[in-house]
Protein backbone atom coordinates (compact mmCIF):
# COMPACT_ATOMS: atom_id res chain seq x y z
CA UNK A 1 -48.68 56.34 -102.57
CA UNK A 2 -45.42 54.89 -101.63
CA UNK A 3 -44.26 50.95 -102.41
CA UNK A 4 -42.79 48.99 -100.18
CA UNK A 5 -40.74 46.00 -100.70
CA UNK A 6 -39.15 43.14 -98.51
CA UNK A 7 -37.77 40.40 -100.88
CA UNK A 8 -36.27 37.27 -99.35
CA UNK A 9 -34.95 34.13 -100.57
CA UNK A 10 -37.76 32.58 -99.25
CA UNK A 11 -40.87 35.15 -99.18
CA UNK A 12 -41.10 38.52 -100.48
CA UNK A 13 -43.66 40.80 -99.07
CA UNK A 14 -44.99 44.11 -101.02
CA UNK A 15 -46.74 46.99 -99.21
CA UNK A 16 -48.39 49.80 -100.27
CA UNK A 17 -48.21 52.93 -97.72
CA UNK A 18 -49.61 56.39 -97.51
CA UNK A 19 -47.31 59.26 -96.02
CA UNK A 20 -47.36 59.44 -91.96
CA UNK A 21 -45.25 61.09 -89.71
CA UNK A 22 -43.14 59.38 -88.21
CA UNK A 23 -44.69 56.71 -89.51
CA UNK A 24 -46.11 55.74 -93.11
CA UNK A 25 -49.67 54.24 -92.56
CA UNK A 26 -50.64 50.85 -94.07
CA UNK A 27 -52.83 50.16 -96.99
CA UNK A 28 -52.60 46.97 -98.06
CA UNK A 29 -49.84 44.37 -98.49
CA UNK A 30 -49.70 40.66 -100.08
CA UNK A 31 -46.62 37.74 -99.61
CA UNK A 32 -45.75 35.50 -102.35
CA UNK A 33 -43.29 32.76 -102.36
CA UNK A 34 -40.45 34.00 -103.71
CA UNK A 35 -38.94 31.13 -105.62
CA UNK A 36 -42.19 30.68 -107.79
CA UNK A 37 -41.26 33.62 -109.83
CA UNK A 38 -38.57 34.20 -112.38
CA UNK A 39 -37.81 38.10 -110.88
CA UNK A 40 -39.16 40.93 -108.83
CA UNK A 41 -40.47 42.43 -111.67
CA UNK A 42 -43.44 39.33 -111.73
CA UNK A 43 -44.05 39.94 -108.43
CA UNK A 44 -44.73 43.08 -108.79
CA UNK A 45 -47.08 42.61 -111.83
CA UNK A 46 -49.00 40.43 -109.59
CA UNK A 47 -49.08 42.64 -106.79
CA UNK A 48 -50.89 45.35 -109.15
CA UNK A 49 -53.33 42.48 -110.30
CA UNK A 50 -54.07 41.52 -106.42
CA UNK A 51 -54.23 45.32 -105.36
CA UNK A 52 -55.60 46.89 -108.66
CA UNK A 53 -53.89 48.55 -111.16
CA UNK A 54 -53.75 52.17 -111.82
CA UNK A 55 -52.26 53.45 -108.41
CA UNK A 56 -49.81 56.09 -109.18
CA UNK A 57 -46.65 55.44 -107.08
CA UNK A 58 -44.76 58.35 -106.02
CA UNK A 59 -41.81 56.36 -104.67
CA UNK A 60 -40.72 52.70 -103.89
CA UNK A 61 -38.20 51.29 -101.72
CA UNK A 62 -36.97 47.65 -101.29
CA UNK A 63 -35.18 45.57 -99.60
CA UNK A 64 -33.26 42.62 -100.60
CA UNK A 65 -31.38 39.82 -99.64
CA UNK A 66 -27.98 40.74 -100.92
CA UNK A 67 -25.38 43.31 -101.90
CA UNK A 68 -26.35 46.51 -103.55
CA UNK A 69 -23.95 47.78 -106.41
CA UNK A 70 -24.46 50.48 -108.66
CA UNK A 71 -27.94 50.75 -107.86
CA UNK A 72 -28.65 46.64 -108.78
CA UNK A 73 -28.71 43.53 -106.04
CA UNK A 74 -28.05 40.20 -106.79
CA UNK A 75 -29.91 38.08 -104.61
CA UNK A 76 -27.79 35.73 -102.28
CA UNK A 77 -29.76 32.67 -101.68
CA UNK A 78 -31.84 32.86 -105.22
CA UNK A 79 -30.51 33.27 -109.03
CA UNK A 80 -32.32 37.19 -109.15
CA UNK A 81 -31.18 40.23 -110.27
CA UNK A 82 -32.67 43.33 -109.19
CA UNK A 83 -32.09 46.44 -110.96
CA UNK A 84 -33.51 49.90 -109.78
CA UNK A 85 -33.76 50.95 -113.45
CA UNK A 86 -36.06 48.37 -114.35
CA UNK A 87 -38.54 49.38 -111.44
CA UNK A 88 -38.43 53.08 -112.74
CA UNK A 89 -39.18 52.02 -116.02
CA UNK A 90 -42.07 49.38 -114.60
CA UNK A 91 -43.69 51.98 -112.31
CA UNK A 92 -42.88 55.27 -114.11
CA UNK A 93 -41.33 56.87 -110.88
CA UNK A 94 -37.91 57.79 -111.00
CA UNK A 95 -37.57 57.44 -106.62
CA UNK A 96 -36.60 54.10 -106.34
CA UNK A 97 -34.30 53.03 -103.43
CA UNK A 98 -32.58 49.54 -103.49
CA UNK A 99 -32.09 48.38 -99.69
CA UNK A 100 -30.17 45.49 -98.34
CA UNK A 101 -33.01 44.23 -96.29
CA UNK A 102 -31.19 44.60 -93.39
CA UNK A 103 -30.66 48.38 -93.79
CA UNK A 104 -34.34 48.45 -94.85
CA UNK A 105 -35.45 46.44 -91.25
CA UNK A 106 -32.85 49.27 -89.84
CA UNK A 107 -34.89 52.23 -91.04
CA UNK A 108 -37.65 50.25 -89.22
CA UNK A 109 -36.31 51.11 -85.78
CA UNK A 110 -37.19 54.15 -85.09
CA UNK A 111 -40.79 53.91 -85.23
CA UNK A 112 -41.64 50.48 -84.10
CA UNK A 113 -43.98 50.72 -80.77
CA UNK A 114 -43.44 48.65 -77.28
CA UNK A 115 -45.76 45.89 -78.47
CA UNK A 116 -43.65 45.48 -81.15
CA UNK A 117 -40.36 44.93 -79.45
CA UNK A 118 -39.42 42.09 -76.50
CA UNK A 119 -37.07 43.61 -73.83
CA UNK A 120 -33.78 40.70 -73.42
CA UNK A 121 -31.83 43.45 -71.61
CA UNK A 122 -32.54 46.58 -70.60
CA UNK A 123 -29.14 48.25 -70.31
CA UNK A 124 -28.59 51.82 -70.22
CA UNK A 125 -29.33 53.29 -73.25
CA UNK A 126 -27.82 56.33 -74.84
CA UNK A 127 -30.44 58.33 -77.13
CA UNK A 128 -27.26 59.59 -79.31
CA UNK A 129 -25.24 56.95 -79.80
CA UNK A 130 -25.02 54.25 -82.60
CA UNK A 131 -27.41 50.99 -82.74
CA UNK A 132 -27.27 47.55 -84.47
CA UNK A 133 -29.39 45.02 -85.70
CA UNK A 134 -28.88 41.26 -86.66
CA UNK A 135 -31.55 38.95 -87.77
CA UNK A 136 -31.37 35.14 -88.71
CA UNK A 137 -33.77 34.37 -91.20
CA UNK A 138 -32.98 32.36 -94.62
CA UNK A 139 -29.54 33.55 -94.01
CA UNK A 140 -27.88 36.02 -91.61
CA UNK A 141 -28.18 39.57 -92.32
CA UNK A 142 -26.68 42.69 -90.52
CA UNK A 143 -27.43 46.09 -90.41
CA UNK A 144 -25.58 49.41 -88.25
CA UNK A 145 -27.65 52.78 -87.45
CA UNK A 146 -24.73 55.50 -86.82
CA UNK A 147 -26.33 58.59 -85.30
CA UNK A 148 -25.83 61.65 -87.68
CA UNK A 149 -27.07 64.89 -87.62
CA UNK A 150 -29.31 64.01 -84.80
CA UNK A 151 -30.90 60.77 -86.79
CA UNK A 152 -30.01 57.64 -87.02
CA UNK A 153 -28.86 56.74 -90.35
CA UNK A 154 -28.73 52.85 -91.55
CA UNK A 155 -25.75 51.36 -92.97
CA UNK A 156 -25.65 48.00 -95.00
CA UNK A 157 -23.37 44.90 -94.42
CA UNK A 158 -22.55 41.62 -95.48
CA UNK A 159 -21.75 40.59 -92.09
CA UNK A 160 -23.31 37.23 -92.07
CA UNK A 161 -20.61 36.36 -94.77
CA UNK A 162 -17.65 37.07 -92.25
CA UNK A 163 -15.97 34.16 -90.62
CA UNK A 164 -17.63 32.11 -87.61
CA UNK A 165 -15.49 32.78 -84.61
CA UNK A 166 -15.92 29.36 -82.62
CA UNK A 167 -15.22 30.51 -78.50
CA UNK A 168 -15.73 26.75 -77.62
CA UNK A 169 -13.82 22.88 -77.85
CA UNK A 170 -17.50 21.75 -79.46
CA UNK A 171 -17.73 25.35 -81.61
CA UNK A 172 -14.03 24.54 -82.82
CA UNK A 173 -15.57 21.26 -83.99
CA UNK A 174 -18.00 22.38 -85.22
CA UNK A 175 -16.38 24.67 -87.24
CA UNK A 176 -13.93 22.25 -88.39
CA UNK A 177 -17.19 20.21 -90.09
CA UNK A 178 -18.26 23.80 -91.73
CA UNK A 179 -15.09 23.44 -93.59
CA UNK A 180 -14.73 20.09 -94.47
CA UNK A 181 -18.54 20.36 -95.77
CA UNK A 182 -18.36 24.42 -97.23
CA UNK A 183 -14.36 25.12 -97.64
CA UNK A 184 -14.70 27.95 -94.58
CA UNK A 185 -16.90 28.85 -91.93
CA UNK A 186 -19.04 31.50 -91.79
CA UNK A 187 -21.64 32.62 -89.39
CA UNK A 188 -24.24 32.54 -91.61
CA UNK A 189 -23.75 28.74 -92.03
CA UNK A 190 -24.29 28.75 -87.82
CA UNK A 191 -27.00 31.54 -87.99
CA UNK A 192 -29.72 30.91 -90.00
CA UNK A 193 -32.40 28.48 -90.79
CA UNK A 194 -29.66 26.26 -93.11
CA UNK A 195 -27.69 26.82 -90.25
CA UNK A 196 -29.44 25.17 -87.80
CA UNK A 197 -29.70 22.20 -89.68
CA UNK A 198 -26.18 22.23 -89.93
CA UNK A 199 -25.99 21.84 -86.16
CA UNK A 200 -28.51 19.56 -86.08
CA UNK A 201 -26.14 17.15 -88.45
CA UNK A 202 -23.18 18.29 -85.93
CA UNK A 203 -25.29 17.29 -83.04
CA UNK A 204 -26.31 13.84 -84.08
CA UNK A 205 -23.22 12.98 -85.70
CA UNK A 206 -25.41 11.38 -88.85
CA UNK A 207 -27.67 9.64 -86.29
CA UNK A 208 -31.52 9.38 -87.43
CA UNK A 209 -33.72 12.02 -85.97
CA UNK A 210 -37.12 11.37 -85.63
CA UNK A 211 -38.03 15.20 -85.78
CA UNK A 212 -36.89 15.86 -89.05
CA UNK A 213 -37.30 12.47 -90.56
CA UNK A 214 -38.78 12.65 -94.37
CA UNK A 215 -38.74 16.43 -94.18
CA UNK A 216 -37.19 18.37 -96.77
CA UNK A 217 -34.36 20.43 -95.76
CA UNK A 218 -36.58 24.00 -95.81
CA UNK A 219 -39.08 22.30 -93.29
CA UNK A 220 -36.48 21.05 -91.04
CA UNK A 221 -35.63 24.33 -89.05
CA UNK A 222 -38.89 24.41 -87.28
CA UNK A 223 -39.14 20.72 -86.91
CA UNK A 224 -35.92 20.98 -84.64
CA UNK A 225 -36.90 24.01 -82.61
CA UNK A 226 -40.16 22.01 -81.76
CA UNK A 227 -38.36 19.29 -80.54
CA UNK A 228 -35.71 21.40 -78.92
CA UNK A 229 -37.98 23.57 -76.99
CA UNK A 230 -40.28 20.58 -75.98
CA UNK A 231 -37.47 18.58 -74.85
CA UNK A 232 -38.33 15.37 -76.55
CA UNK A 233 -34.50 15.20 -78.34
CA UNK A 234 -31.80 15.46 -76.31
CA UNK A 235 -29.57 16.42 -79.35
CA UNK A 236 -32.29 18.67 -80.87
CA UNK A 237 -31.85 20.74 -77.66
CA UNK A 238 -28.30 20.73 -77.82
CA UNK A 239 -28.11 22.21 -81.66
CA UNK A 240 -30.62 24.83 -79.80
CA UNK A 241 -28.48 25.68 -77.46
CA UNK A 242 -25.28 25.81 -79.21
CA UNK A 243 -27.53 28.05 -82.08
CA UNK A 244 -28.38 31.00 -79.37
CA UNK A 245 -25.35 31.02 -77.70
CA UNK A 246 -23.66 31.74 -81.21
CA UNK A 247 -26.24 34.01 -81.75
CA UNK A 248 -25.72 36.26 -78.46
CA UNK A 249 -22.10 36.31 -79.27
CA UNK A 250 -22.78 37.37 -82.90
CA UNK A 251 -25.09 39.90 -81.88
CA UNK A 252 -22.41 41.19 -79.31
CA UNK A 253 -19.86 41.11 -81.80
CA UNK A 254 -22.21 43.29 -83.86
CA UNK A 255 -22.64 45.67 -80.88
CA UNK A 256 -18.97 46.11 -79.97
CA UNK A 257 -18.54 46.72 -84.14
CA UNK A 258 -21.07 49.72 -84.10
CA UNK A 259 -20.57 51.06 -80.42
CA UNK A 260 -23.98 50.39 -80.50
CA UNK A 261 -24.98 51.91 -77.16
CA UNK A 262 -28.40 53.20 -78.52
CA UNK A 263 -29.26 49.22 -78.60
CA UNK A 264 -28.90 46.02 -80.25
CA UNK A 265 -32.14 45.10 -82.01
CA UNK A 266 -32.74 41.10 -82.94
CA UNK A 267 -34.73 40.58 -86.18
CA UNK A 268 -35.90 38.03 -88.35
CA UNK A 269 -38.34 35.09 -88.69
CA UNK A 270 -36.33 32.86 -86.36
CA UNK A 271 -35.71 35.16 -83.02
CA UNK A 272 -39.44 35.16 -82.08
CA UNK A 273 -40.20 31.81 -82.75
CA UNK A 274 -37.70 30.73 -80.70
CA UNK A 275 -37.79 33.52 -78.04
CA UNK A 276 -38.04 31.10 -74.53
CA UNK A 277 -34.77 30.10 -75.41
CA UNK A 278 -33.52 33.53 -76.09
CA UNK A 279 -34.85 34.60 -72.44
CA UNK A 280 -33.08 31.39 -70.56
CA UNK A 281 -30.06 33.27 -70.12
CA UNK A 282 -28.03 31.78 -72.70
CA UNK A 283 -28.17 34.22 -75.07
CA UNK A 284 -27.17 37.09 -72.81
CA UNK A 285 -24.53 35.08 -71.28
CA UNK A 286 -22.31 34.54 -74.38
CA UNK A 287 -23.52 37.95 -75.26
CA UNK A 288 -21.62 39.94 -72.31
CA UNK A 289 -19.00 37.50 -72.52
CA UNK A 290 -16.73 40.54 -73.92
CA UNK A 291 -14.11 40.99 -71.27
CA UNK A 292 -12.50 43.82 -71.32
CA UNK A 293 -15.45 45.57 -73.12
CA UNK A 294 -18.20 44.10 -71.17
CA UNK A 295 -19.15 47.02 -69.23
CA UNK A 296 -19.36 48.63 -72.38
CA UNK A 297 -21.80 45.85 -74.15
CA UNK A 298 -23.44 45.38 -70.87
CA UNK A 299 -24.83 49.46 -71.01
CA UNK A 300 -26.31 48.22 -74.67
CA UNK A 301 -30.10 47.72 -74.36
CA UNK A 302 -31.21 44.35 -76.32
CA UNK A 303 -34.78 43.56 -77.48
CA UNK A 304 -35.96 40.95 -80.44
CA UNK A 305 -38.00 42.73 -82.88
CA UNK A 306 -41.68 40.92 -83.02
CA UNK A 307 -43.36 42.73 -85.64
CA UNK A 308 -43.15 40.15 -88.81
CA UNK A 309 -43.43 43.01 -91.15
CA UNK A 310 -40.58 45.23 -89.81
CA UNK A 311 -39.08 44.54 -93.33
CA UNK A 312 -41.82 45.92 -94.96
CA UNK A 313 -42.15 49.09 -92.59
CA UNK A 314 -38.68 49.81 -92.97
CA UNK A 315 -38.86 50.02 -96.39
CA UNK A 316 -41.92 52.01 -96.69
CA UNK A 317 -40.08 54.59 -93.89
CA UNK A 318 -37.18 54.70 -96.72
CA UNK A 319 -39.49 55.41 -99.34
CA UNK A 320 -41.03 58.23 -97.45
CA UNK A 321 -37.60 59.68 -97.40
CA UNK A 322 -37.52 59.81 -101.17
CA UNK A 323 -41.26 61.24 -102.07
């Protein structure tokens, strides 16, 4: 049986998979909050509870929010520490693979099915070249897939950490309140649920908001996509607006990065929630805004991956690698 494992600073999801080719079949698979336990390790205790103990585990794989090093992840947007070790010991299996989650939604690719993917642009794509994928989420993660050896291999990054590259007069002022507030700006503090609260405190200039009034700052993200998509706040719809076209430049930032001419794949809990203003033509506007390279991001095919368990199928793909 393989484990799979999507941990997020807000969620984690664990999975257990039998082998499939290409793709690892689903058993059964529970989410738990992620910040009512003290590490992975609990979760997983709980997950045998919920699923029964017992189950012999030939290999696990997981993804999580943060930088891998030496085989342990701290997590970015929660005090965890993951260590590979300390799964081996927990599930007596010595294949254990430690993921960013965006190189574990990456090994999802490859096997996801039409209904699982939304077409933004079709483009013109190349079956052996490089692809990308970006997903806002909690934060802002990143992933490449470089085509090797006739495969496409994933390849972490810490992308969302780079610097936010403003293209407008209201981006530039924007980014100058990232600073003032954070000490830099980075696209993760544009890109992301956080994120679009910061714009949402950009676009109202510390005027009361009706949408997100008495809501805690973790329930204010959909609270101003709801009033953004419905219309009923002007400045709602503006933080909106300025949040996908950053996000279409991002994403062709990450395309033009990677060569990414197999495709540019959009992840994460936000992208479908939001996905009639990813289709008004913002998005792909700021995203073949690439002069002199737009030709090339313009050949990239673009879909948003709709599939809320990609995550989770990723990693179970990786873990088939390993058994």
């Amino acid at each position: 049986m393989l484990l799979a494992g999507d941990v997020g600073g807000t969620k984690t999801l664990l999975g257990l998979f039998e082998r499939g080719e290409p793709r690892p079949r689903h058993v059964a698979s529970r989410v738990y909050p992620t910040q009512e336990f003290d590490s992975f390790t609990a979760i997983l205790d709980a997950f045998a509870h919920d699923v029964g103990a017992g189950i012999a585990i030939d290999a696990v794989a997981a993804g999580v929010a943060g930088p891998i090093v030496d085989r342990r992840a701290r997590l970015t947007n929660i005090a965890w520490d993951v260590s590979a070790a300390e799964i081996a010991r927990r599930l007596d299996t010595p294949r254990i693979a430690l993921l960013n989650d965006l190189e574990a939604m990456a090994y999802s690719v490859g096997v996801l099915d039409g209904g699982e993917l939304v077409v933004l642009h079709r483009g013109e794509r190349r079956p052996n070249g490089n692809a990308a994928v970006i997903a806002a989420g909690t934060g802002l993660g990143q992933a490449y897939l470089h085509f090797i050896n006739g495969r496409l291999l994933p390849v972490a990054s810490e992308g969302g950490h780079a610097d936010f590259a403003a293209r407008t007069d209201r981006e530039f002022e924007l980014a100058r309140m990232l600073r003032e507030l954070y000490g830099r700006a980075e696209v993760e503090q544009v890109l992301s649920g956080p994120g679009l609260v910061n714009l949402h405190r950009f676009t109202h200039s510390d005027r009361a908001c009706e949408a997100v009034s008495g809501l805690a700052p973790a329930d204010q993200p959909p609270a101003i996509a709801e009033a953004a998509l419905s219309r009923s706040c002007a400045n709602c719809a503006e933080a909106l607006e300025m949040f996908v076209e950053a996000y279409g430049a991002e994403a062709g930032n990450l395309g033009l990065r990677g060569v990414a001419t197999a495709g540019v794949f959009i992840g994460g809990g936000i992208a479908p929630k939001i996905l009639p203003a990813l289709q008004d033509g913002r998005f792909m506007a700021a995203y073949l805004a690439k002069a002199p390279m737009m030709d090339l991001v313009a050949a990239m095919p673009v879909h948003v991956i709709v599939n809320p368990s990609a995550g989770l199928l990723g990693a179970a793909v990786a873990a088939q690698t390993l058994a």
